[in-house]
Protein backbone atom coordinates (compact mmCIF):
# COMPACT_ATOMS: atom_id res chain seq x y z
CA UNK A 1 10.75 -22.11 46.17
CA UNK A 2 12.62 -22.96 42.77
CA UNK A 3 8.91 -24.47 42.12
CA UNK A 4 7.04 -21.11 42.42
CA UNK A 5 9.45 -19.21 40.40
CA UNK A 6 9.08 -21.45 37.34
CA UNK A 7 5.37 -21.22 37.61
CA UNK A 8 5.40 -17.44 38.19
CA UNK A 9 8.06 -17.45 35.07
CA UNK A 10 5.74 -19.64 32.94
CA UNK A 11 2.87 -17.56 33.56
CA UNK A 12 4.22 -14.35 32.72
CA UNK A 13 5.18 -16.17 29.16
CA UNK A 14 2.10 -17.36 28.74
CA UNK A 15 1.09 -13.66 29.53
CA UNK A 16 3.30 -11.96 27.02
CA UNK A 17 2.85 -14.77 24.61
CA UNK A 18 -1.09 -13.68 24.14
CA UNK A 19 -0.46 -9.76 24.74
CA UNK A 20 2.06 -10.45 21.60
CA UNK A 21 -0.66 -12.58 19.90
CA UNK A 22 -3.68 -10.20 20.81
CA UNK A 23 -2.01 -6.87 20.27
CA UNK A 24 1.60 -6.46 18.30
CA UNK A 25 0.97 -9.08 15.59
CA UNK A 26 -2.32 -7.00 14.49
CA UNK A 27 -0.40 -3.79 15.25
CA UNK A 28 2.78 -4.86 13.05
CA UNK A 29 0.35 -6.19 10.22
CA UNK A 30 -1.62 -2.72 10.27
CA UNK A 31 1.50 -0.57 9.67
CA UNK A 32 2.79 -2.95 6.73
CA UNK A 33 -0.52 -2.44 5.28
CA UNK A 34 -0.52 1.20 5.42
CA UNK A 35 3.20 1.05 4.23
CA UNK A 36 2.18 -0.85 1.13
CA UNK A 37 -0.60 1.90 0.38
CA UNK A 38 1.59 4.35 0.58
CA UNK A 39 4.10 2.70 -1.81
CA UNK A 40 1.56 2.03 -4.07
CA UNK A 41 0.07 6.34 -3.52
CA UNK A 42 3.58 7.29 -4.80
CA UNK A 43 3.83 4.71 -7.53
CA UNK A 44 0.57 6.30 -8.93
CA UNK A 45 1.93 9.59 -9.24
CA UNK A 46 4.59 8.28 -11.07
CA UNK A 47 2.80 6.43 -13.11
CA UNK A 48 1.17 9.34 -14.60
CA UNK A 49 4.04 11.20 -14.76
CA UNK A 50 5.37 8.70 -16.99
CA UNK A 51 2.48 8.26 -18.92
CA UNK A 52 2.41 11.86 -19.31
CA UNK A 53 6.22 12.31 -20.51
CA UNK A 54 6.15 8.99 -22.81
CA UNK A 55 2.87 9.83 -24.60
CA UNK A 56 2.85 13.42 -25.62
CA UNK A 57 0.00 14.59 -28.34
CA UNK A 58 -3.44 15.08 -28.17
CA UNK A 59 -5.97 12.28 -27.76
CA UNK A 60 -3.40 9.94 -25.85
CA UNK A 61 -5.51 9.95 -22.49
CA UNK A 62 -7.31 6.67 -22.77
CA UNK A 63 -3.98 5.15 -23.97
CA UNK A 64 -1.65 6.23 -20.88
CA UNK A 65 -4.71 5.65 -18.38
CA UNK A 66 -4.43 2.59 -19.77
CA UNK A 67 -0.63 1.91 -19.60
CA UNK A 68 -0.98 3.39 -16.29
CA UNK A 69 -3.70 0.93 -14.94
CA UNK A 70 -1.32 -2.08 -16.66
CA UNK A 71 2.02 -0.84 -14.74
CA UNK A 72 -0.25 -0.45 -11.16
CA UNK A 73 -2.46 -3.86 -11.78
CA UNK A 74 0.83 -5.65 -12.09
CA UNK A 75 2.63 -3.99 -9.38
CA UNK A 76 -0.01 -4.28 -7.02
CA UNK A 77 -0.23 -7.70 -7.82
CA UNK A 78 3.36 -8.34 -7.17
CA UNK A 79 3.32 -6.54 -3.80
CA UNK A 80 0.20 -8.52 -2.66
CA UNK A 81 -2.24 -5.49 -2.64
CA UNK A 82 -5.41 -5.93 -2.47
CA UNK A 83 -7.27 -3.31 -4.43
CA UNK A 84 -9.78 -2.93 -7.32
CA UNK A 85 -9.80 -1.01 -10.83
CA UNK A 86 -12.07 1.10 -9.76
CA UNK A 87 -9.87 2.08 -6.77
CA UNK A 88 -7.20 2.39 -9.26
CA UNK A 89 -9.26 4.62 -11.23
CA UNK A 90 -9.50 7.34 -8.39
CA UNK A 91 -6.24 7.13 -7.17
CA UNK A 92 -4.81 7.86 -10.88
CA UNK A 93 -7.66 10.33 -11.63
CA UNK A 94 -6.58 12.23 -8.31
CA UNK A 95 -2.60 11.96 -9.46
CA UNK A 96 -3.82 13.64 -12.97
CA UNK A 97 -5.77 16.31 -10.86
CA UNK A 98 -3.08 17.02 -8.59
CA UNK A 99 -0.41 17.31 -11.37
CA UNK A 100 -2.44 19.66 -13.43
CA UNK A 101 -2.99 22.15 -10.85
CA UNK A 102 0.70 21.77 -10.47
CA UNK A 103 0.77 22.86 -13.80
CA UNK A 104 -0.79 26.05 -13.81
C-alpha cells in the first residue's frame, strides 16, 4: 500500500512539476515583461517633462530629444529592456504629443 502512495505522490510531482514548467514560468515571465514596459511608458513621460522644464527657449528640441533618448537608452539598458531607438523615438514623440494637448 505505502508502495502505491509514493508512486501516486511522485506522479502528481512530476505532474505539477511540468504544469509549473509549461504554464506559470511563461506566465510569471510575461507579466515582468509587461511590468518593465510600463516602467519604462512612465519614465518616458518624464523624461520629456524634464527635458521640457530644464531646456526652456526656442530651438532646444533636437537637444532635449536628445538628452531624452540618452536618459531612456541608459535606463533601458540597466533594466534589461530590450527595445530600439526607433521605438524610443515613438514612445517620446507620443509623450511630447500627449503633453501638448495637455497644454492647451
Amino acid at each position: 500500500m505505502n508502495e502505491i502512495l509514493f508512486e501516486v505522490t511522485k506522479a502528481v510531482v512530476v505532474i505539477c512539476a511540468m504544469l509549473l514548467t509549461a504554464y506559470i514560468i511563461p506566465f510569471l515571465k510575461a507579466k515582468v515583461k509587461e511590468s518593465k514596459y510600463a516602467d519604462l511608458a512612465s519614465w518616458v513621460c518624464e523624461a520629456v517633462k524634464w527635458a521640457e522644464q530644464t531646456f526652456k527657449g526656442s530651438g532646444m528640441g533636437a537637444e532635449k530629444k536628445r538628452q531624452v533618448l540618452g536618459f531612456l537608452t541608459k535606463y533601458a539598458n540597466d533594466k534589461g529592456i530590450s527595445i530600439t531607438q526607433e521605438q524610443l523615438d515613438v514612445l517620446i514623440e507620443s509623450a511630447v504629443n500627449a503633453m501638448n494637448k495637455g497644454k492647451k
